[in-house]
C-alpha atoms as a PDB file:
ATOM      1  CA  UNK A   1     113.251 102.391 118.245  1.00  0.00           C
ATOM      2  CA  UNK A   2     110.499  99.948 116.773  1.00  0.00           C
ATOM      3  CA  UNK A   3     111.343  97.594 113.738  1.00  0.00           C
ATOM      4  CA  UNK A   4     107.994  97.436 111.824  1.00  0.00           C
ATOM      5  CA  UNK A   5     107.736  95.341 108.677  1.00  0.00           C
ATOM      6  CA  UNK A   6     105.099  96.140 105.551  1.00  0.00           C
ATOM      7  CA  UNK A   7     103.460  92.546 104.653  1.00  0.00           C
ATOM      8  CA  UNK A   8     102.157  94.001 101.526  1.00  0.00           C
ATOM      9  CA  UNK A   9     105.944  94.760 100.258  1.00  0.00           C
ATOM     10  CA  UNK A  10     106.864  91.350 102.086  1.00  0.00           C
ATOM     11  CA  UNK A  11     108.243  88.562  98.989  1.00  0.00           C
ATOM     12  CA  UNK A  12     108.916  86.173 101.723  1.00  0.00           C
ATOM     13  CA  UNK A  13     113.071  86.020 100.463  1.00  0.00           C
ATOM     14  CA  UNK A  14     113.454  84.752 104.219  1.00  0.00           C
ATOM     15  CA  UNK A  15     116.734  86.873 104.620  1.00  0.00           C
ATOM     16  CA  UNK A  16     115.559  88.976 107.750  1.00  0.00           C
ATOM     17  CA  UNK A  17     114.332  85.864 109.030  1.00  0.00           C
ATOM     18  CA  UNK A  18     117.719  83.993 108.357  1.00  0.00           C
ATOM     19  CA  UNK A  19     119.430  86.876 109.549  1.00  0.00           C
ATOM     20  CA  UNK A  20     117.918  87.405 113.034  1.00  0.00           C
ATOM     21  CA  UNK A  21     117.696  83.510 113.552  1.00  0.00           C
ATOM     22  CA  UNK A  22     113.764  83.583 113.786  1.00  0.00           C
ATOM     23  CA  UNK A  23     114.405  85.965 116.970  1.00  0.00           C
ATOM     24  CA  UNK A  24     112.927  89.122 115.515  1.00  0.00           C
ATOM     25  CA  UNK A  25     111.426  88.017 112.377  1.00  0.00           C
ATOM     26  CA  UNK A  26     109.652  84.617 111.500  1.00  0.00           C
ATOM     27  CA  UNK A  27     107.280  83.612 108.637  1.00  0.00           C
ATOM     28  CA  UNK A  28     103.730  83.174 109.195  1.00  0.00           C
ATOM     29  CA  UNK A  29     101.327  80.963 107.949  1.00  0.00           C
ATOM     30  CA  UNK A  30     101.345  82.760 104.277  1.00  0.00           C
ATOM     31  CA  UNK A  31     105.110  82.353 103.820  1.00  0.00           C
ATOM     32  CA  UNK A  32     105.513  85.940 104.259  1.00  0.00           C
ATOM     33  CA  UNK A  33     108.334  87.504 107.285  1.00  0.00           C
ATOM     34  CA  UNK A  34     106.140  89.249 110.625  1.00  0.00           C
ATOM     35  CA  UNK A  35     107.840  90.877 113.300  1.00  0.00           C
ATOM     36  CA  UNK A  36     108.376  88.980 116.314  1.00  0.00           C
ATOM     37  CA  UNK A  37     109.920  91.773 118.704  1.00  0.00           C
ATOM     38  CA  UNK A  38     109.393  95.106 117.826  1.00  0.00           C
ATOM     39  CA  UNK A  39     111.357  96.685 120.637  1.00  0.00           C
ATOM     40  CA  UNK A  40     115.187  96.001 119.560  1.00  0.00           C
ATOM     41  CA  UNK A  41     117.637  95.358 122.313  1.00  0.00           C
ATOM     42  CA  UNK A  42     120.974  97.119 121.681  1.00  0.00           C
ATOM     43  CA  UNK A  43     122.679  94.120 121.055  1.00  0.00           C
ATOM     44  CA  UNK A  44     120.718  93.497 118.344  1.00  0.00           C
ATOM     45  CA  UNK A  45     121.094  96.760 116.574  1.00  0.00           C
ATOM     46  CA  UNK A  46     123.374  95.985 114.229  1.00  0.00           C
ATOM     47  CA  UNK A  47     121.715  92.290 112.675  1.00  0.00           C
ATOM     48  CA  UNK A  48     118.366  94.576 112.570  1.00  0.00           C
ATOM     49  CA  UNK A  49     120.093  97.115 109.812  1.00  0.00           C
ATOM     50  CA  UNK A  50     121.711  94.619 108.383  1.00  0.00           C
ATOM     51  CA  UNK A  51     118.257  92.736 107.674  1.00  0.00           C
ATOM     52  CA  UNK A  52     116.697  96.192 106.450  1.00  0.00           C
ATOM     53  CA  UNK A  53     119.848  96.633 104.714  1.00  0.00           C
ATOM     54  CA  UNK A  54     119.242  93.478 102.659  1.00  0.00           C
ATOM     55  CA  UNK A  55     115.641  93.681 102.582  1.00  0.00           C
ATOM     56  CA  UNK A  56     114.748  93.071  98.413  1.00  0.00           C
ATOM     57  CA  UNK A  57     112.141  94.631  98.605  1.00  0.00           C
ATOM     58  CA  UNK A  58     112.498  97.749 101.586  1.00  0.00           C
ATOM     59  CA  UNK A  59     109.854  96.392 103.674  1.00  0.00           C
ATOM     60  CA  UNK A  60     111.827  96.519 106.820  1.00  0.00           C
ATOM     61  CA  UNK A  61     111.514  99.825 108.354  1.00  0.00           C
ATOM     62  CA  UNK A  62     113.032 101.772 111.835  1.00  0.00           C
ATOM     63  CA  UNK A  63     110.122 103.739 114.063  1.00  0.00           C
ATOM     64  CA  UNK A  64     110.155 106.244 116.730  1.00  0.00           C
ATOM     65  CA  UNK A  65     108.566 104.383 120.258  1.00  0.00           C
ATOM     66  CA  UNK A  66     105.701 106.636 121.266  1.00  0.00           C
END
């Protein structure tokens, strides 16, 4: 699985960000969250739904790996 995150839905709350501790998600430039790491490691499962989970907005998103 891929996290993938959708700028244009993106408020820039920071809680993914917070959440992950800048190691998947980080802010850019604009003040608005970017994906670091798309490729999750299992161990991280869990801190990844739980920033979808509180995402405002649903910008956070799970895809299939092609």
């Amino acid at each position: 699985m891929c996290v993938k995150l959708d700028r244009e839905k993106c408020i820039g709350c920071g809680s993914c960000v917070s959440l992950t501790d800048q190691k998947i998600f980080d802010f850019d430039d604009e003040g608005k969250a970017y994906v670091v790491s798309e490729k999750i490691a299992d161990e991280d499962m869990d801190t990844v739904k739980n920033a979808i989970d509180y995402c405002p907005t649903s910008a956070i998103y799970f895809e299939s790996e092609k």
